[in-house]
N, C-alpha and C. Protein backbone atom coordinates (compact mmCIF):
# COMPACT_ATOMS: atom_id res chain seq x y z
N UNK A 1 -101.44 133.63 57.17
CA UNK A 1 -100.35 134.44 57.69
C UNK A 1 -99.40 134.79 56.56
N UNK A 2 -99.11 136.26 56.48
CA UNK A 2 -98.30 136.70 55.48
C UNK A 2 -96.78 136.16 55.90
N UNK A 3 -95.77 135.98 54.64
CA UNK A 3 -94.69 135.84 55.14
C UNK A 3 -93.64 136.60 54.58
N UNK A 4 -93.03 137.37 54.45
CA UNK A 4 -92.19 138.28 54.27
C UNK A 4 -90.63 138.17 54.10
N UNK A 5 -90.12 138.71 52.71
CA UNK A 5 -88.49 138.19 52.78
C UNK A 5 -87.47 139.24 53.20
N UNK A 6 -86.69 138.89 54.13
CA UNK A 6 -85.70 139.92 54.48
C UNK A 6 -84.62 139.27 54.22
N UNK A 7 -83.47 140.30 54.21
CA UNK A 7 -82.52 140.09 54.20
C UNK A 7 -81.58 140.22 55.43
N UNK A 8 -80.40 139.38 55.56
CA UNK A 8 -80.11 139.10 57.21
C UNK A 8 -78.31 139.63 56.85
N UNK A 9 -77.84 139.81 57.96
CA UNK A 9 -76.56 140.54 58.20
C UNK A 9 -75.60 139.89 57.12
N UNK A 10 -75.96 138.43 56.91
CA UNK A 10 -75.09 138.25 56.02
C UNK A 10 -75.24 138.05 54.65
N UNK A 11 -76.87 139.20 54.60
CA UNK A 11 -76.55 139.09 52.79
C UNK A 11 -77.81 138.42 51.85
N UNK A 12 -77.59 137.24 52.83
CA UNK A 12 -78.98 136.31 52.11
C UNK A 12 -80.20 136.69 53.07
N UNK A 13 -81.05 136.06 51.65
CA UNK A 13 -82.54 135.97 52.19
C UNK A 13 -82.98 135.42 53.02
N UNK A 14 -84.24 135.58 54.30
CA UNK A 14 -84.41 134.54 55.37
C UNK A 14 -85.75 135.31 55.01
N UNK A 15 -87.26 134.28 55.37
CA UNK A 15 -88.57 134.59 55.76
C UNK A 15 -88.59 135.20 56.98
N UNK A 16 -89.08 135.73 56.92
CA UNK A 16 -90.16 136.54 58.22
C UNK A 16 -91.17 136.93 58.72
N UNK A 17 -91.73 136.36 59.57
CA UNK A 17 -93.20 136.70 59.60
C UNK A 17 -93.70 137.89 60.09
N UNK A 18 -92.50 139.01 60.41
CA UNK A 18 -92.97 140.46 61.14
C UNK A 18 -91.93 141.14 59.51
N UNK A 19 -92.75 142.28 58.61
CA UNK A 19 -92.40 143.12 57.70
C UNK A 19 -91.03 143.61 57.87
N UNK A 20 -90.11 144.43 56.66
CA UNK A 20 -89.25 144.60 57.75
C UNK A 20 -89.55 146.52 57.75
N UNK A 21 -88.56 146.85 58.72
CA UNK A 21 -88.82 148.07 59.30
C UNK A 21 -87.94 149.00 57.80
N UNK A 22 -87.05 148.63 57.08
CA UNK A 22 -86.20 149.49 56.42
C UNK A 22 -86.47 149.23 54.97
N UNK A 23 -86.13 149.77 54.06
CA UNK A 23 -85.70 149.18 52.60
C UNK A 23 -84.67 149.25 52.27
N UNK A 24 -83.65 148.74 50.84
CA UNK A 24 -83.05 148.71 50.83
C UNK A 24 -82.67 148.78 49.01
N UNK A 25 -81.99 149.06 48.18
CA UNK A 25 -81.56 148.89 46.97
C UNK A 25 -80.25 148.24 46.81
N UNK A 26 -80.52 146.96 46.40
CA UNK A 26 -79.32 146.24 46.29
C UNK A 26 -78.30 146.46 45.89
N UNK A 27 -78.26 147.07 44.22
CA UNK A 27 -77.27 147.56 43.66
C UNK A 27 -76.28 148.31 44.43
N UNK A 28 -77.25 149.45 44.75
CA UNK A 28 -76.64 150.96 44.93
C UNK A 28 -76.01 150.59 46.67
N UNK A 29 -76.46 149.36 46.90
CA UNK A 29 -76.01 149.15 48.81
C UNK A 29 -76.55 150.12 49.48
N UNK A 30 -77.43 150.92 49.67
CA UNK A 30 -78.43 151.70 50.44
C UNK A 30 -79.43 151.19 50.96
N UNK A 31 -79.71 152.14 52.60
CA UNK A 31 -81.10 151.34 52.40
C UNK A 31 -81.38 152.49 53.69
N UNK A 32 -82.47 152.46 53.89
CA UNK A 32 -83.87 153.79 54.47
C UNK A 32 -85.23 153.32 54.97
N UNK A 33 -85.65 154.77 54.90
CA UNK A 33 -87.24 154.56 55.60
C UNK A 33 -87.87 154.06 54.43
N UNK A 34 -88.85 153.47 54.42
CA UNK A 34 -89.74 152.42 53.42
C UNK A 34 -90.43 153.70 53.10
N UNK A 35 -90.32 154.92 53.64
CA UNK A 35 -91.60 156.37 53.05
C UNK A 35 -90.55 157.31 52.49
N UNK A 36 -89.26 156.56 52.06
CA UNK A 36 -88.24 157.83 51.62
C UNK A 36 -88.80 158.43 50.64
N UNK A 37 -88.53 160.00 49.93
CA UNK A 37 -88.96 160.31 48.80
C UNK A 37 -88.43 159.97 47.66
N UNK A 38 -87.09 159.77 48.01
CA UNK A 38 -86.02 159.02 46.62
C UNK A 38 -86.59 157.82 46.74
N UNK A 39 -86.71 157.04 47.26
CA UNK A 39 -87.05 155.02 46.99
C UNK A 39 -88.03 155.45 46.37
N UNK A 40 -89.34 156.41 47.18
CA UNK A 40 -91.04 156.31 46.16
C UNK A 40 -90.86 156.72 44.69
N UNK A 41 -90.02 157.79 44.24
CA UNK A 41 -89.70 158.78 43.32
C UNK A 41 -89.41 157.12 42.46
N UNK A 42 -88.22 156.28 42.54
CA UNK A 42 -87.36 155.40 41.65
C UNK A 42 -88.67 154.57 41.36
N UNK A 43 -89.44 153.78 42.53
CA UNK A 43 -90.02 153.46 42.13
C UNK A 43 -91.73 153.66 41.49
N UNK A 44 -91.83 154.74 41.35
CA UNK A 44 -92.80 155.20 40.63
C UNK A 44 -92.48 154.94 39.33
N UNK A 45 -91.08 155.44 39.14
CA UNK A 45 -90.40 155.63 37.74
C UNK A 45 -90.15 153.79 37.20
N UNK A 46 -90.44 152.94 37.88
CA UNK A 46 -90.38 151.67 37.90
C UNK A 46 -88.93 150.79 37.68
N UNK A 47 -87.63 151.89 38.06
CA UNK A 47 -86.56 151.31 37.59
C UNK A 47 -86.06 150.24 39.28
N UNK A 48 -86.95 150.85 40.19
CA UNK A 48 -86.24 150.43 41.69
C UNK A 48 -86.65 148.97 42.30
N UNK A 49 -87.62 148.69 41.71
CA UNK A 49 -88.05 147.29 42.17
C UNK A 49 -87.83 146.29 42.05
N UNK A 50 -87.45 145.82 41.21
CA UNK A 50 -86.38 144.68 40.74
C UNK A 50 -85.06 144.24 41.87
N UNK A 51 -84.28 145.42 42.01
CA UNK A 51 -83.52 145.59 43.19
C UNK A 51 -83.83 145.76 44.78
N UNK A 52 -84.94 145.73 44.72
CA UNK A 52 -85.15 146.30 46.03
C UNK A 52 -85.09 145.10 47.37
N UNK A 53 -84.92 145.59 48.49
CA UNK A 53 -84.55 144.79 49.47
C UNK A 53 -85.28 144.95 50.85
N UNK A 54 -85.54 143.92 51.86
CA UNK A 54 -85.93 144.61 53.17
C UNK A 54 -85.00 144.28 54.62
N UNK A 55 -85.09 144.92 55.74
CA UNK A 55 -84.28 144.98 56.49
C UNK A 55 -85.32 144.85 57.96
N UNK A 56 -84.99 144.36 58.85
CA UNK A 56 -85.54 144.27 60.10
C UNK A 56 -85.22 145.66 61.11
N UNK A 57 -83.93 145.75 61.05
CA UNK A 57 -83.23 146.78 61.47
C UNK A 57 -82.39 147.43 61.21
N UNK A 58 -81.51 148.81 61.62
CA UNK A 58 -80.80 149.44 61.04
C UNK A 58 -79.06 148.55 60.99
N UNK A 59 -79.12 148.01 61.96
CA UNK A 59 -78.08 147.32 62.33
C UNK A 59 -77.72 146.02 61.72
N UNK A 60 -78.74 145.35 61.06
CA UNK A 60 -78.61 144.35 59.85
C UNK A 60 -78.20 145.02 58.36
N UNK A 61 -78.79 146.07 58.22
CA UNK A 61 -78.54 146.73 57.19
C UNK A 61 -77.04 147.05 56.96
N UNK A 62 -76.07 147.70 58.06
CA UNK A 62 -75.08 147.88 58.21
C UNK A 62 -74.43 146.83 58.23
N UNK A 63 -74.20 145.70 58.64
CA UNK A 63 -74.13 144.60 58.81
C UNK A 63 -73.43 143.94 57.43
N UNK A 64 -74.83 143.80 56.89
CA UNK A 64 -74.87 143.18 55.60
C UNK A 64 -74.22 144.27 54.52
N UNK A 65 -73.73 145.65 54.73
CA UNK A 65 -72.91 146.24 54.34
C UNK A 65 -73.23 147.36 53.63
N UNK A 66 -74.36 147.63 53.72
CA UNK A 66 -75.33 149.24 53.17
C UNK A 66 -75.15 150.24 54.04
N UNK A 67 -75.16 150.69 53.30
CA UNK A 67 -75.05 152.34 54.20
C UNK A 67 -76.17 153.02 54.01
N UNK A 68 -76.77 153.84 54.73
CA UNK A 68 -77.82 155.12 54.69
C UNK A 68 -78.16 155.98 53.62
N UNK A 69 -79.35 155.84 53.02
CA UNK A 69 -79.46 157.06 52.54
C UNK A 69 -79.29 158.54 53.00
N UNK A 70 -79.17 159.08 51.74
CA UNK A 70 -78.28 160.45 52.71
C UNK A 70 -80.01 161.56 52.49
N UNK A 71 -81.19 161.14 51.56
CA UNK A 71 -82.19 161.88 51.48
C UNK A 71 -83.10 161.83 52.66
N UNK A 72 -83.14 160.44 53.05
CA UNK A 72 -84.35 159.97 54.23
C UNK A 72 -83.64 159.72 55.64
N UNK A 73 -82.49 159.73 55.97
CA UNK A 73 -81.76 159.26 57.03
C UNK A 73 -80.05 160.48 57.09
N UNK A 74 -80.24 161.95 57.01
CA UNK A 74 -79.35 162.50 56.11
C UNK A 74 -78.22 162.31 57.64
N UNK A 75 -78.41 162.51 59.36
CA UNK A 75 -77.75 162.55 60.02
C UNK A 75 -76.78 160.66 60.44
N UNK A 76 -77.85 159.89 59.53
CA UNK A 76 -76.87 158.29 59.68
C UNK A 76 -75.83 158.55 58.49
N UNK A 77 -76.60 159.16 57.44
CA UNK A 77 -75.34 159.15 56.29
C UNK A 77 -74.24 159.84 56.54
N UNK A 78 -74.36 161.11 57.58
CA UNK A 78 -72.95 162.17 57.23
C UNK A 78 -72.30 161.20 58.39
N UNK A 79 -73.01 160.85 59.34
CA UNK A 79 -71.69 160.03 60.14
C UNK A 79 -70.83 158.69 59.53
N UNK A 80 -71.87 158.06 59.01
CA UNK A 80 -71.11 157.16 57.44
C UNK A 80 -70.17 157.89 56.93
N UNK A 81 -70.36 158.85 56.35
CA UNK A 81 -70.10 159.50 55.56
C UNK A 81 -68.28 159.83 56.32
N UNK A 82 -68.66 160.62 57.38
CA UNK A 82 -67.46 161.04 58.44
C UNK A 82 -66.38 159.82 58.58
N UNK A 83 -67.04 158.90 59.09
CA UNK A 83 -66.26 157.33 58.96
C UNK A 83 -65.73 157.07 57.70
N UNK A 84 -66.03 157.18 56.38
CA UNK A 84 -65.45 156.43 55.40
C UNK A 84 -64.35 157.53 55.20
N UNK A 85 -64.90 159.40 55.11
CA UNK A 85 -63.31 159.94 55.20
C UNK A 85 -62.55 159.77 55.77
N UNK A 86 -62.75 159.15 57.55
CA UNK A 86 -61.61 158.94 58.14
C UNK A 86 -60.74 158.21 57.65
N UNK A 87 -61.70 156.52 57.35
CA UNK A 87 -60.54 155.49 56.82
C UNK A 87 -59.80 155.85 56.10
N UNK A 88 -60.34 156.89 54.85
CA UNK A 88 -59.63 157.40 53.40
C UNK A 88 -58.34 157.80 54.07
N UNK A 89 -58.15 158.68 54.76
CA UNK A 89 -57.30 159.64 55.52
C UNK A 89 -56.09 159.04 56.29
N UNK A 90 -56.58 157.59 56.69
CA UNK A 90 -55.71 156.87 57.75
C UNK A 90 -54.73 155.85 57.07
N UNK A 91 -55.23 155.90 55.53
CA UNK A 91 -54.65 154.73 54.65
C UNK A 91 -53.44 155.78 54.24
């Protein structure tokens, strides 16, 4: 049985024995469809793997404090996106 590392709402690593559904780039705090064309593109180019991360769901991802890619997921990012101008706006 394969076992698989995700990452959980708060950040750290936990095993898993079901893949996870998302990816993620640590650095950059993003994370997407595992078939994005930007994640395949970085890591072709071999700079993305080192960083890279997995997610069960969209809602751990957020969680643990990533936001959406805006290439593979462009209608989760502009509402991100909408939300972080608000805060800007309210401060």
């Amino acid at each position: 049985m394969s076992t698989y590392t995700l990452l959980g709402a708060d950040g750290r690593p936990y095993p898993s024995a079901v893949p996870g559904r998302l990816g993620g780039h640590r650095r950059n705090q993003t994370y997407g469809r595992l078939d994005c064309p930007a994640a395949l593109r970085a890591i072709a180019r071999g700079g993305y793997v080192a960083q890279r991360v997995f997610f069960a769901d969209e809602a751990t991802a957020i969680t643990a404090g990533y936001r959406p890619c805006a290439v593979c997921l462009p209608g989760a990012y502009q509402a991100w996106k909408q939300q972080q101008d608000a805060r800007g706006q309210a401060r």
